[in-house]
Each structure stands twice: as C-alpha cells, then as structure tokens.
PDB file of N, CA and C in Angstrom:
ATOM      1  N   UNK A   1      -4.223  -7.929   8.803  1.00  0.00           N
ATOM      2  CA  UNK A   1      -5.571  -8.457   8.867  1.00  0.00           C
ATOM      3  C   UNK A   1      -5.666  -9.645   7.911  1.00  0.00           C
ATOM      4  N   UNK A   2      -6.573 -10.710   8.389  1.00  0.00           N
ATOM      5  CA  UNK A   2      -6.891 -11.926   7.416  1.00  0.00           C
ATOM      6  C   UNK A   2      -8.436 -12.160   7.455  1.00  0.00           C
ATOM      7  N   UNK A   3      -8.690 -12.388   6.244  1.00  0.00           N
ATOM      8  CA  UNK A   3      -9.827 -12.665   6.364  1.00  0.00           C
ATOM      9  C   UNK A   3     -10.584 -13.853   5.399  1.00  0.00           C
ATOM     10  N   UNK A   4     -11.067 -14.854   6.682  1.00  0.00           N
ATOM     11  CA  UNK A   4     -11.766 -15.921   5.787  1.00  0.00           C
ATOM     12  C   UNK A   4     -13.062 -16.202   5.622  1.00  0.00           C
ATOM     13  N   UNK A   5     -13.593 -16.795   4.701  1.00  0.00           N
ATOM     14  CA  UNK A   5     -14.562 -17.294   4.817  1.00  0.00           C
ATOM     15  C   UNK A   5     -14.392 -18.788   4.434  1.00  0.00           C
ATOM     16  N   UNK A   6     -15.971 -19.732   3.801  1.00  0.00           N
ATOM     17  CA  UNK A   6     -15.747 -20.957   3.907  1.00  0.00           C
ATOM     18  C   UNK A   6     -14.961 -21.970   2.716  1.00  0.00           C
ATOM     19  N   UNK A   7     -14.423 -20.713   1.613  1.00  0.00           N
ATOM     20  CA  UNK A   7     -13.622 -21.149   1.371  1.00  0.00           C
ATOM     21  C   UNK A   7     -12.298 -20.288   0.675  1.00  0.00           C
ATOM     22  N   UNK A   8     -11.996 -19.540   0.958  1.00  0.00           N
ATOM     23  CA  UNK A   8     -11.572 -17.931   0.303  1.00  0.00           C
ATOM     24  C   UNK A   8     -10.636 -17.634   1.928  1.00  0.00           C
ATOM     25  N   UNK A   9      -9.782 -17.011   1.359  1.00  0.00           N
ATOM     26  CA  UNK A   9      -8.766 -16.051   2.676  1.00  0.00           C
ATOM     27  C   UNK A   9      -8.260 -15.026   1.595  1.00  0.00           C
ATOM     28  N   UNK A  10      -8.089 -13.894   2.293  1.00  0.00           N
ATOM     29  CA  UNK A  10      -7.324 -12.457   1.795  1.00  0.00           C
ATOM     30  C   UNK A  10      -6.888 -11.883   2.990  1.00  0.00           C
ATOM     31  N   UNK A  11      -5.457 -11.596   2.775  1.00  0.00           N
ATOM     32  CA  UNK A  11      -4.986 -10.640   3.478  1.00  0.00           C
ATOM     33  C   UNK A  11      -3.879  -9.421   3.560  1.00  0.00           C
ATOM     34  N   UNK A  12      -4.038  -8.302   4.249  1.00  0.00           N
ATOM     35  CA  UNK A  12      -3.248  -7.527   4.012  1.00  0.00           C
ATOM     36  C   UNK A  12      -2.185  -7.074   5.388  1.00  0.00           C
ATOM     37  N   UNK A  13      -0.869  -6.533   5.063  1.00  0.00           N
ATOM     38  CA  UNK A  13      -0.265  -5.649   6.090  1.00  0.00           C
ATOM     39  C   UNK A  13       0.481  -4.917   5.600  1.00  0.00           C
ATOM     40  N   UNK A  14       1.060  -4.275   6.367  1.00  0.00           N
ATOM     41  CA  UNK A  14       2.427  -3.297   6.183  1.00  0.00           C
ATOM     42  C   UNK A  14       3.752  -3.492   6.910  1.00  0.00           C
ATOM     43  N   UNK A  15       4.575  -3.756   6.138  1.00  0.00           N
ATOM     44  CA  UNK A  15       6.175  -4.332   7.466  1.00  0.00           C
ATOM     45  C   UNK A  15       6.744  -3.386   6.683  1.00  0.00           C
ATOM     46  N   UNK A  16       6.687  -2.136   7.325  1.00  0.00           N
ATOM     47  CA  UNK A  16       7.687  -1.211   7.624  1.00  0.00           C
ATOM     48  C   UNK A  16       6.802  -0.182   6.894  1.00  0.00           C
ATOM     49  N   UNK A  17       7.305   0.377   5.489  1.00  0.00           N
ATOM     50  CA  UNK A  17       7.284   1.417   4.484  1.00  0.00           C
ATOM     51  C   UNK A  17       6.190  -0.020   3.425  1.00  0.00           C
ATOM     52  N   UNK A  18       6.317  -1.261   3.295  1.00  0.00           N
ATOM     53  CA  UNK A  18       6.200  -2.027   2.438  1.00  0.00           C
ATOM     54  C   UNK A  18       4.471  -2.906   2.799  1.00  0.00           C
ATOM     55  N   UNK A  19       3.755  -2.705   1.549  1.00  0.00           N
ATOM     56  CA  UNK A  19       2.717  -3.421   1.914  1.00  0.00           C
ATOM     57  C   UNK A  19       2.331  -4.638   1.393  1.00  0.00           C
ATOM     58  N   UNK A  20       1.895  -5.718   1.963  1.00  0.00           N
ATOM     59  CA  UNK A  20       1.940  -7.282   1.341  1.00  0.00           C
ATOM     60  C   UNK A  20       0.387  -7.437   1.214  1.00  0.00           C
ATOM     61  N   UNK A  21       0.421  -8.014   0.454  1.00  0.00           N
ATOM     62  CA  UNK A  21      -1.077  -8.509   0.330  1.00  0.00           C
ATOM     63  C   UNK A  21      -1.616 -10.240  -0.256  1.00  0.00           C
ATOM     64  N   UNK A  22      -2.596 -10.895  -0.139  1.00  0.00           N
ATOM     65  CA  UNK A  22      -2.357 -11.788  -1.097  1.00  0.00           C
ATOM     66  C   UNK A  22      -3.805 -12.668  -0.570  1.00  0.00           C
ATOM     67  N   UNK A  23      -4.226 -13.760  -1.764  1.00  0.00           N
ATOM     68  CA  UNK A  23      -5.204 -14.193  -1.218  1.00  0.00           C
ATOM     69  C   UNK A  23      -5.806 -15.357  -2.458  1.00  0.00           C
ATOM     70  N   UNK A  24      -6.749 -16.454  -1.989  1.00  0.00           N
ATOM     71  CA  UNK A  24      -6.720 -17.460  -3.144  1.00  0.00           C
ATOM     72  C   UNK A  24      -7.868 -18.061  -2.352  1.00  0.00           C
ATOM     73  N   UNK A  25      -7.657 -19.780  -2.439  1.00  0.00           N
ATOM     74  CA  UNK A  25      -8.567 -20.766  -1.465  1.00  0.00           C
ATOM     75  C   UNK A  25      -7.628 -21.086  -0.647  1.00  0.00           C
ATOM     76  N   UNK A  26      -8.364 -21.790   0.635  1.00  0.00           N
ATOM     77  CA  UNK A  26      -7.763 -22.167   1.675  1.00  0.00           C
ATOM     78  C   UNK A  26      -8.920 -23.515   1.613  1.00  0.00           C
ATOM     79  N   UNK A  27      -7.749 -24.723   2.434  1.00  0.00           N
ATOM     80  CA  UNK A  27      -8.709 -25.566   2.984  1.00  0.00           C
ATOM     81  C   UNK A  27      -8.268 -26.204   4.598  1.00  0.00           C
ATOM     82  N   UNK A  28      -8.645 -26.686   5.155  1.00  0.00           N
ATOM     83  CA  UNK A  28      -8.619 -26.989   6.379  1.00  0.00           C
ATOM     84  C   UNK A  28      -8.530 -28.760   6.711  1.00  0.00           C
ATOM     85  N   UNK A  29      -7.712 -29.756   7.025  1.00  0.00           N
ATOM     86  CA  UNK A  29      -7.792 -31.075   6.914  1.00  0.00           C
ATOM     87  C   UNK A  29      -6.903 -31.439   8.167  1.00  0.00           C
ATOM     88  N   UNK A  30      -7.551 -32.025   9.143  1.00  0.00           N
ATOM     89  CA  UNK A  30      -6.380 -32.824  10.610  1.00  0.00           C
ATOM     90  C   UNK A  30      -5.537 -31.600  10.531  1.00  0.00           C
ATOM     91  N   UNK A  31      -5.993 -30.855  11.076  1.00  0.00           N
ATOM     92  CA  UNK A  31      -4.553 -29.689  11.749  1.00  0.00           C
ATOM     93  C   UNK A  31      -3.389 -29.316  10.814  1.00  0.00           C
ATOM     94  N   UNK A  32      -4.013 -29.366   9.553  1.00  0.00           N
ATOM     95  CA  UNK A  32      -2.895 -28.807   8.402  1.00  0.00           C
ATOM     96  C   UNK A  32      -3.884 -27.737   7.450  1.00  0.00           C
ATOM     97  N   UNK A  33      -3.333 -26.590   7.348  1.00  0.00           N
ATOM     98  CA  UNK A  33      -4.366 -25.449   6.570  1.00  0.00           C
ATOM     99  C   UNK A  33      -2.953 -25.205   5.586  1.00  0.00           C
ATOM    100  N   UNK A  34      -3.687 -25.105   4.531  1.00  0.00           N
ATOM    101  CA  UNK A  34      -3.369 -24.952   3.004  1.00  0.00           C
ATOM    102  C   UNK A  34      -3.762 -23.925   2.186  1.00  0.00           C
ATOM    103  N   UNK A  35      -3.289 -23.327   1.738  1.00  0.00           N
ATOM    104  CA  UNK A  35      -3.474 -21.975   1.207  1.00  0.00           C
ATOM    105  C   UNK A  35      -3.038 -22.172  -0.507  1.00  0.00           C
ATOM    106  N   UNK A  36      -4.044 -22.037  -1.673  1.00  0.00           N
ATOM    107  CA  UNK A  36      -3.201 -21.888  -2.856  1.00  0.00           C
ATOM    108  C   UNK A  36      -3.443 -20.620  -2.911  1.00  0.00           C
ATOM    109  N   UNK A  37      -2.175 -20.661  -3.370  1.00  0.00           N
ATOM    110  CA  UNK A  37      -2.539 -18.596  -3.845  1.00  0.00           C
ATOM    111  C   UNK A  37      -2.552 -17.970  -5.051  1.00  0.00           C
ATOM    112  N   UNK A  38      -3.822 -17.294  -5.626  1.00  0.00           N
ATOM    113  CA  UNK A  38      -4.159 -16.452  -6.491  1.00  0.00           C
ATOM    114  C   UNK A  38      -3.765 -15.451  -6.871  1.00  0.00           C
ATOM    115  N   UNK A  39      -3.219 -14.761  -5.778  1.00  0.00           N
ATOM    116  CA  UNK A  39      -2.586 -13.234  -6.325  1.00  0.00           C
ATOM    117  C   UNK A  39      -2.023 -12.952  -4.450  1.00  0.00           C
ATOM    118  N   UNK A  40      -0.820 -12.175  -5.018  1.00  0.00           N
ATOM    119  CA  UNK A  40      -0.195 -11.803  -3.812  1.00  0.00           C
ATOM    120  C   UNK A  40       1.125 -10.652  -4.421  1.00  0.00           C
ATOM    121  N   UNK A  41       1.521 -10.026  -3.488  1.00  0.00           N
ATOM    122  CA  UNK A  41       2.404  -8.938  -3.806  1.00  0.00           C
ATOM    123  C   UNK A  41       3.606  -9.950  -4.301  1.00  0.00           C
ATOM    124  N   UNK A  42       3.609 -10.615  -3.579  1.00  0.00           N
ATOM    125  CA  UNK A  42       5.172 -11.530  -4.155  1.00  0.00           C
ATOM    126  C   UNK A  42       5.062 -12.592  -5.172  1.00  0.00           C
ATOM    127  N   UNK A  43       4.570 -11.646  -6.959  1.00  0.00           N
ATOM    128  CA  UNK A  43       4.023 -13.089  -7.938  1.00  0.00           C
ATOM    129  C   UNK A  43       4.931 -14.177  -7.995  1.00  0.00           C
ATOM    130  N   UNK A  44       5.972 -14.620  -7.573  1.00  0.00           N
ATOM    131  CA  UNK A  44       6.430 -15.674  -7.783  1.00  0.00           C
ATOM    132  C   UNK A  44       5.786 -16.867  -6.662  1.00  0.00           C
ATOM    133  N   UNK A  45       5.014 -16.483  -5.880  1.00  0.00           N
ATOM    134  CA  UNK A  45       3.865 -16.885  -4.651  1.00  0.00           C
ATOM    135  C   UNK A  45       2.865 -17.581  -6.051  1.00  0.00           C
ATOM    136  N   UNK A  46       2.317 -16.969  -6.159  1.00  0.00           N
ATOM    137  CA  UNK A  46       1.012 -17.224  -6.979  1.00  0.00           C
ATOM    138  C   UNK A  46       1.066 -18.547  -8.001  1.00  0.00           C
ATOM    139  N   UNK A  47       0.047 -19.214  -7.698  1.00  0.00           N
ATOM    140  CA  UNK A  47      -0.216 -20.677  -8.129  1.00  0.00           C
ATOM    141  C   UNK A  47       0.862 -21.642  -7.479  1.00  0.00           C
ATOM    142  N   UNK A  48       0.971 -21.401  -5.800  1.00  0.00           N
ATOM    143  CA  UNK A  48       1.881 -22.237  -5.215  1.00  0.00           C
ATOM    144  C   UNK A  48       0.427 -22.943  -4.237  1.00  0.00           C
ATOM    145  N   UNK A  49       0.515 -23.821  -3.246  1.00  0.00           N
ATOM    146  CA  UNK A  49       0.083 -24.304  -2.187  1.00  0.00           C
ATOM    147  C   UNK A  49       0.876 -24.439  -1.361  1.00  0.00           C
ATOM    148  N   UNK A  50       0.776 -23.316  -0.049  1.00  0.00           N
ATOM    149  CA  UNK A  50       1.232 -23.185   0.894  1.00  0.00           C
ATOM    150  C   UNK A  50       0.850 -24.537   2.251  1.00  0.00           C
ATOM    151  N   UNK A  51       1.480 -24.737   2.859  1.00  0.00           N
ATOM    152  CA  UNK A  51       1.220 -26.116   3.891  1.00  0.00           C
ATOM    153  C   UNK A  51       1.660 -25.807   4.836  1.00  0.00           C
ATOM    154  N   UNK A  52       0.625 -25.380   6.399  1.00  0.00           N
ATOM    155  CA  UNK A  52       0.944 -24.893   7.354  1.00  0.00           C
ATOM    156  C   UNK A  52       0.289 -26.201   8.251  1.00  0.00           C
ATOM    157  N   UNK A  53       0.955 -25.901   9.195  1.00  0.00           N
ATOM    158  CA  UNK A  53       0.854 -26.931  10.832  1.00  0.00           C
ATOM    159  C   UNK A  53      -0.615 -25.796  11.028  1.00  0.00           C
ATOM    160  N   UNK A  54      -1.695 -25.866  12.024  1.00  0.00           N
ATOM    161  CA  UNK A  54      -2.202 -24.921  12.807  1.00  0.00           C
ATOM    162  C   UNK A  54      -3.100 -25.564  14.104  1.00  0.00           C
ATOM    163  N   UNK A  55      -3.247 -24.958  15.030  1.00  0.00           N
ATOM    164  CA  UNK A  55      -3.959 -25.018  16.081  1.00  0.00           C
ATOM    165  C   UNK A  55      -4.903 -23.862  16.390  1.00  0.00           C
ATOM    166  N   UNK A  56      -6.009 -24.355  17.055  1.00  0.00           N
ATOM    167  CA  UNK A  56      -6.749 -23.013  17.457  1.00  0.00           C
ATOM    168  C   UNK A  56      -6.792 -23.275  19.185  1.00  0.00           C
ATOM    169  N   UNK A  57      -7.050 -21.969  19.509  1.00  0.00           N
ATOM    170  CA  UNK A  57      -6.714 -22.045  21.086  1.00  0.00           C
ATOM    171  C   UNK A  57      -7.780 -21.059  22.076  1.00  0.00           C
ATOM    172  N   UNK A  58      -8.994 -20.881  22.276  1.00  0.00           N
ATOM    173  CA  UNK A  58      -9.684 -19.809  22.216  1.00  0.00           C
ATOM    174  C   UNK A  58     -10.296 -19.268  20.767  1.00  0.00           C
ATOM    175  N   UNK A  59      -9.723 -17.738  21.369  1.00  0.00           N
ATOM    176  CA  UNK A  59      -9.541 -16.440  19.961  1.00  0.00           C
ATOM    177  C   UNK A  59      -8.683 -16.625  19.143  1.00  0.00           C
ATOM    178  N   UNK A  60      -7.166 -17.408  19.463  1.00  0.00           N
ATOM    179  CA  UNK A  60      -6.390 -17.441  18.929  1.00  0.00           C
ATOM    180  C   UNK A  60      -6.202 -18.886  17.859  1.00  0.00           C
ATOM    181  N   UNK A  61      -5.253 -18.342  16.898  1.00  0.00           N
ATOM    182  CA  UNK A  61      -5.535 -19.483  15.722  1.00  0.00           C
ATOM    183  C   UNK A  61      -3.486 -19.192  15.483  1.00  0.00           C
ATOM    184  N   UNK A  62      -2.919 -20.372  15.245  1.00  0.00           N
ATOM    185  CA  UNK A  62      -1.476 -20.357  15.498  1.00  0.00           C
ATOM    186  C   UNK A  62      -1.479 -21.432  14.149  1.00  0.00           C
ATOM    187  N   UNK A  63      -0.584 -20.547  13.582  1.00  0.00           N
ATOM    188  CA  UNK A  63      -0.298 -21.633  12.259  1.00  0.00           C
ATOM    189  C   UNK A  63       1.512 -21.346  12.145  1.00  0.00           C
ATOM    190  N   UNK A  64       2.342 -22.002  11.212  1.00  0.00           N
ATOM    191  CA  UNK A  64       3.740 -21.978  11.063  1.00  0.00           C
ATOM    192  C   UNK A  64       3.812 -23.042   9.721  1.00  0.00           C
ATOM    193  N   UNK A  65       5.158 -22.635   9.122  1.00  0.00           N
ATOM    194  CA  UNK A  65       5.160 -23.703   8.031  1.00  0.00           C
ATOM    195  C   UNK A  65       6.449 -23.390   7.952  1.00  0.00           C
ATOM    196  N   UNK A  66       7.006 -23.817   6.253  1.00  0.00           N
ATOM    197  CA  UNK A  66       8.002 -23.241   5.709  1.00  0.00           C
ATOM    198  C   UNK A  66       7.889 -23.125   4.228  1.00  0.00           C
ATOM    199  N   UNK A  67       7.448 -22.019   3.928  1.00  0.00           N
ATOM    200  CA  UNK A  67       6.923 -21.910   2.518  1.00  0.00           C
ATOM    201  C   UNK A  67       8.124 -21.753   1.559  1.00  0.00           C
ATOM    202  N   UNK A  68       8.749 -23.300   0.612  1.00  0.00           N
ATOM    203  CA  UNK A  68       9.841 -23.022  -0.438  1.00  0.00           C
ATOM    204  C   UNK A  68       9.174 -23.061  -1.989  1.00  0.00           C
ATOM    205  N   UNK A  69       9.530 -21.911  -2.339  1.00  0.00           N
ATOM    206  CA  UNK A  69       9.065 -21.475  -3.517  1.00  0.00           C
ATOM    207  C   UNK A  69      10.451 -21.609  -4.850  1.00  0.00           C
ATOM    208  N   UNK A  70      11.359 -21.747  -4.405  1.00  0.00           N
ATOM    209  CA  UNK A  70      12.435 -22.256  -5.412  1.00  0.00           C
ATOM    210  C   UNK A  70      13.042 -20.931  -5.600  1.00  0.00           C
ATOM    211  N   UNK A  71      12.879 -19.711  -4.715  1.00  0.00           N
ATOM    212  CA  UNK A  71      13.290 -18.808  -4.487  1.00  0.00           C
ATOM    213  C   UNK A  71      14.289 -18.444  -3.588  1.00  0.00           C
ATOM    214  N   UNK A  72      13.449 -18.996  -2.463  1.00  0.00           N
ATOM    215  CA  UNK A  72      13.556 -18.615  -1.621  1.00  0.00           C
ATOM    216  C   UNK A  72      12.852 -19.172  -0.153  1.00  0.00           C
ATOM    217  N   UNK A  73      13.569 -19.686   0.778  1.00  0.00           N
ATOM    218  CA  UNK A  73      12.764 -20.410   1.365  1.00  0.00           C
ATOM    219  C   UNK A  73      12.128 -19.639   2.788  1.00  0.00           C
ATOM    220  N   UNK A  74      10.856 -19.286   3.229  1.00  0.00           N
ATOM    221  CA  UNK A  74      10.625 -18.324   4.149  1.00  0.00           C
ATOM    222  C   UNK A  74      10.160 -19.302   5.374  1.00  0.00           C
ATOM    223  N   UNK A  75      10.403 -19.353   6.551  1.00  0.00           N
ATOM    224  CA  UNK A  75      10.062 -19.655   7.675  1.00  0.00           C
ATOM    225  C   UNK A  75       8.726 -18.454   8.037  1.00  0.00           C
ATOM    226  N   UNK A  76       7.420 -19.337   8.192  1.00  0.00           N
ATOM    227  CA  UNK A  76       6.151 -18.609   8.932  1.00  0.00           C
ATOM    228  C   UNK A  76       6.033 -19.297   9.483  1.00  0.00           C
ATOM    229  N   UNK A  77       5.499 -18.053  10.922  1.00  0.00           N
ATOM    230  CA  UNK A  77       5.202 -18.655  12.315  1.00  0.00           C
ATOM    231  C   UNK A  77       4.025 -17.467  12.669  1.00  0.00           C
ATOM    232  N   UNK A  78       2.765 -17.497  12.763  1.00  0.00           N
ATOM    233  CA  UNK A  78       1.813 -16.554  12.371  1.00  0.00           C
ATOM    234  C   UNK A  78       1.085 -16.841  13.919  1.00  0.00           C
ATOM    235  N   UNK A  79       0.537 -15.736  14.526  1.00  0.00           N
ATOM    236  CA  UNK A  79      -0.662 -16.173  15.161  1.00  0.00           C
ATOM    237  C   UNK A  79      -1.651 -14.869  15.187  1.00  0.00           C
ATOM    238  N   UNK A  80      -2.745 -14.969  14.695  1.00  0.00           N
ATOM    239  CA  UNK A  80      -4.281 -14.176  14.384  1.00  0.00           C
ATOM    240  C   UNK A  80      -5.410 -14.773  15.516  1.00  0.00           C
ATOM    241  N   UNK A  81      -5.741 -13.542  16.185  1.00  0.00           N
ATOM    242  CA  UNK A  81      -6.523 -13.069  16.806  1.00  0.00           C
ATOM    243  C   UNK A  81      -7.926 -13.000  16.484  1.00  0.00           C
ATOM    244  N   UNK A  82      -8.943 -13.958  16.502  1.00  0.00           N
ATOM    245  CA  UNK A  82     -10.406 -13.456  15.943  1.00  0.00           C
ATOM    246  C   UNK A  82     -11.094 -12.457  16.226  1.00  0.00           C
ATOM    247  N   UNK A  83     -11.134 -11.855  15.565  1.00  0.00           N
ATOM    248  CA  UNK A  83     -12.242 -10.480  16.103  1.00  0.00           C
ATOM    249  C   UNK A  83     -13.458 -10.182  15.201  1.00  0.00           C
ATOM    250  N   UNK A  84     -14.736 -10.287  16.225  1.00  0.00           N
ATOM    251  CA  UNK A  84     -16.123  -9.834  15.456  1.00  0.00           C
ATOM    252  C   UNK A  84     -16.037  -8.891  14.827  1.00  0.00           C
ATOM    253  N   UNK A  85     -16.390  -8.706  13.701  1.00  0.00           N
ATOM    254  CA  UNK A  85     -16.520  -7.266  12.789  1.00  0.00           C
ATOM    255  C   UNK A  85     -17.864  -6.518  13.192  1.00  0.00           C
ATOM    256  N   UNK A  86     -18.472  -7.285  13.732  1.00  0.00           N
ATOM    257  CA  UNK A  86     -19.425  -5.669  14.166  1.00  0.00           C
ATOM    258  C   UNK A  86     -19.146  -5.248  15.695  1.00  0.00           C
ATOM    259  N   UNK A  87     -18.056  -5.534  16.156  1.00  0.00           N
ATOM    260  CA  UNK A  87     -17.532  -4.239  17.184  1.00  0.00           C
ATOM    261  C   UNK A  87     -16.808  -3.237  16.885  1.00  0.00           C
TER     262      UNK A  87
END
C-alpha cells in the first residue's frame, strides 16, 4: 500500500517473511516524481532523493527508476492501483 497526500507519501509491504516500510516528501514535476526519504526500513535510504520516470493511465499510476545509494544499486519498476478508501 502507498499512500499520498499533497505533499507526504508512506508506504508499507511484505516480500515474503520481510516487511518494508518507508516514507518522507514527494514532489511531482513534467513526469518525474521524487521521493526524499525520512525513514524507511532500509536506513541507509534515508535522507536520499529518489528520481522516478512516472505516468498515470486511468487508475493506474506506473513509475520506474534506478535508485543508487552507494550501496547498492536497485532497479524499480512499480505500478499502484488507486483505490477510494471509503469502499
């Protein structure tokens, strides 16, 4: 699950046994969404700015990047589903 508002994102899952979490500001500029992050399961994340490609398509919202943290370099390719919270 992700969740934004107008200027804030948090989100959580589980991949496998393991749960991730993480969340900061986001901003939105020409089809590039940016994420700095505040706190996340993986602190070596935290106080980075993430730089994703994204499109919206409908319901659907499709983002991808390649987040290098000097760690480790992770390929994201994400796509989230909008869904009303009062259904």
């Amino acid at each position: 699950i992700k969740i934004l508002n107008d200027t804030r994102f948090a989100f959580g899952l589980m991949e496998g046994d393991e749960p991730w979490t993480g969340g900061g500001l986001y901003r939105y500029e020409d089809g590039v969404y940016i994420e700095v992050v505040e706190y996340h399961s993986l602190p070596y994340l935290v106080g980075l700015s993430l730089e994703f490609q994204c499109r919206l398509e409908d319901n659907l919202w499709y983002h991808w990047g390649v987040v290098r943290d000097g760690v480790v370099d992770m390929s994201i390719d994400e796509v989230w589903r909008r869904v009303d919270p009062t259904d």
